[in-house]
Protein backbone atom coordinates (compact mmCIF):
# COMPACT_ATOMS: atom_id res chain seq x y z
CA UNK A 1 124.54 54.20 -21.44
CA UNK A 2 122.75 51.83 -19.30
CA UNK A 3 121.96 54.21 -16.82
CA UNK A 4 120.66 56.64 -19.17
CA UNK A 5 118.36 53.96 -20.53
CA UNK A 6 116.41 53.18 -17.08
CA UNK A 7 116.49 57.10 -16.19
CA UNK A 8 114.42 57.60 -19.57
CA UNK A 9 112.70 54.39 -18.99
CA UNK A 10 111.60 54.84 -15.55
CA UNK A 11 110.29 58.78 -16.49
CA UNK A 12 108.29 57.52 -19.53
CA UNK A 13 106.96 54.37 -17.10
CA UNK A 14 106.03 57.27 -14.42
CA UNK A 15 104.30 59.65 -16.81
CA UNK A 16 102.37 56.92 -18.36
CA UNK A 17 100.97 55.83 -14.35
CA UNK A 18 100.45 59.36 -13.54
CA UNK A 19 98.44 59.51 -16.77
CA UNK A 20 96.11 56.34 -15.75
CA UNK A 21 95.76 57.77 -12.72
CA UNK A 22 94.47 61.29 -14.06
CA UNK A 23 92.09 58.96 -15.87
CA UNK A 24 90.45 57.35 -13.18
CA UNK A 25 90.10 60.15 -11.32
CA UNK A 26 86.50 60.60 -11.03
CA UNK A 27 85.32 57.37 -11.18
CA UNK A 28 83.20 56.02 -7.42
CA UNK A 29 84.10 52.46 -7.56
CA UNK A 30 85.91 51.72 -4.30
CA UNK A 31 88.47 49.52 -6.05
CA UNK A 32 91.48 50.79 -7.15
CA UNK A 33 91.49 50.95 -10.85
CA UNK A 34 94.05 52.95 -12.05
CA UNK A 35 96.61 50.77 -10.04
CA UNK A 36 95.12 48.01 -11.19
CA UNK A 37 95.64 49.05 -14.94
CA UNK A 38 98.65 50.03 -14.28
CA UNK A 39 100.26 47.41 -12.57
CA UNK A 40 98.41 45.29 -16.13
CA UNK A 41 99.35 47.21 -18.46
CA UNK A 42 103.10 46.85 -16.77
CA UNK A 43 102.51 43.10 -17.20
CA UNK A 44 101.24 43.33 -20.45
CA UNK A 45 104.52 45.28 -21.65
CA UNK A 46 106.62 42.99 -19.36
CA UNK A 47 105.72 39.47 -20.63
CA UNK A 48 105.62 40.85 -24.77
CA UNK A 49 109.17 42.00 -24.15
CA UNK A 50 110.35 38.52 -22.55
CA UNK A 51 108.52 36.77 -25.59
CA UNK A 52 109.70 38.76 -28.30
CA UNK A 53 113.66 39.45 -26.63
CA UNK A 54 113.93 35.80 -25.32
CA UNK A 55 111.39 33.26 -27.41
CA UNK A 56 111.85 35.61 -31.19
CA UNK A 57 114.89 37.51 -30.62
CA UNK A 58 113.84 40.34 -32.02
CA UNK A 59 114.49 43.09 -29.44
CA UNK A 60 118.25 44.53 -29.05
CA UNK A 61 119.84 43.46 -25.43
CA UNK A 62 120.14 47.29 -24.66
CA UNK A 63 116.63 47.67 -24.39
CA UNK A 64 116.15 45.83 -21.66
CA UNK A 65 117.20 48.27 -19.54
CA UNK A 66 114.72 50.69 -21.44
CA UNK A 67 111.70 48.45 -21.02
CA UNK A 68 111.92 46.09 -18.59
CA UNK A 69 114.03 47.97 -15.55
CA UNK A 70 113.23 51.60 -16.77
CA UNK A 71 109.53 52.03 -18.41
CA UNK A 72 108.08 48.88 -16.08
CA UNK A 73 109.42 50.08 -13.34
CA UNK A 74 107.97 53.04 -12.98
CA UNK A 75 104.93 52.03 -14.76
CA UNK A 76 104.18 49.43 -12.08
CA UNK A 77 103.96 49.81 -8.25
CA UNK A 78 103.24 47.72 -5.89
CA UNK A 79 103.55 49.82 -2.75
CA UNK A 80 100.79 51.51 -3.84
CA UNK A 81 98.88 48.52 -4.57
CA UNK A 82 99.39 47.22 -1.12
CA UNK A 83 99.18 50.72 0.16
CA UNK A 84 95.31 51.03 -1.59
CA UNK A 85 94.33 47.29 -0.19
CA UNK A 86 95.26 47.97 3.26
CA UNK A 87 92.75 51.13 3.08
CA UNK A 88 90.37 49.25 1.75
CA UNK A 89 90.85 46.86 5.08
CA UNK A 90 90.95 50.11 7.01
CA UNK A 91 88.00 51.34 6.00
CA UNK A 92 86.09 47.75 6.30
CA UNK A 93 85.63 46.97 2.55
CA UNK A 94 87.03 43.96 3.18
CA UNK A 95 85.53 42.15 -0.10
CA UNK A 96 86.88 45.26 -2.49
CA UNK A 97 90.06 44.26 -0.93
CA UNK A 98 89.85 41.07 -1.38
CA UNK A 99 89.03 41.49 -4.76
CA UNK A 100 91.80 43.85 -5.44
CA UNK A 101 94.55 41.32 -4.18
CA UNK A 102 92.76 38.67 -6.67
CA UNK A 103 92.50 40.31 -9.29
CA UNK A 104 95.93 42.13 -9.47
CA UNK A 105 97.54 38.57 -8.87
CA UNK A 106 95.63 36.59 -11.16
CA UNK A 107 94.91 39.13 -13.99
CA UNK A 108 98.71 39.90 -13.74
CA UNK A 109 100.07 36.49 -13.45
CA UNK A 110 98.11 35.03 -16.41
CA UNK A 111 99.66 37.78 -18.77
CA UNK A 112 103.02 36.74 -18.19
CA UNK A 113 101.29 32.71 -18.32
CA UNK A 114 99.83 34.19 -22.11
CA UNK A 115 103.39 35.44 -23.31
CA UNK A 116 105.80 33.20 -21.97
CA UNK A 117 104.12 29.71 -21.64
């Protein structure tokens, strides 16, 4: 049953990223935004489910492998993240990179700081 969980999980988390990404499609800012929400949004769904499963005990122990292996895992990515910084680098916009690897790490960090202090 497991197994089925993270195979649902992980198609729902991939749809939702593809659907950021269709998003963000035409916007011109040389940061990579749709990564970026993703990868937050992953976070954001992430450090609710520790609270509420570990802190509240509210969420069945089954769904775990739902949310936190299946649906964040294919929400979030970070090959692509370091995949879209090391363009950045390539292409010489060093301070878009820069900014990239800052705010993915801090914006992402803090969320799970905000849920499971």
């Amino acid at each position: 049953m497991n197994f089925l969980l993270v195979f649902i999980g992980g198609g729902l988390g991939s749809l939702i990223r593809f659907i950021i990404s269709l998003s963000f499609q035409k916007t011109t800012i040389a940061l990579p935004i749709a990564t970026l929400c993703s990868n937050l949004i992953s976070c954001l769904i992430f450090g609710s489910f520790i609270y509420f499963y570990k802190e509240k005990n509210l969420i069945p122990d089954n769904y775990k492998h739902l949310i936190l292996i299946g649906i964040c895992g294919g929400l979030s990515t970070f090959s692509t993240f370091s995949y879209e910084t090391f363009e950045l680098v390539k292409q010489g916009q060093n301070l878009w990179a820069i900014a990239n690897i800052a705010l993915s790490c801090v914006l992402c960090t803090g969320l799970f700081f905000v849920f499971t202090k």
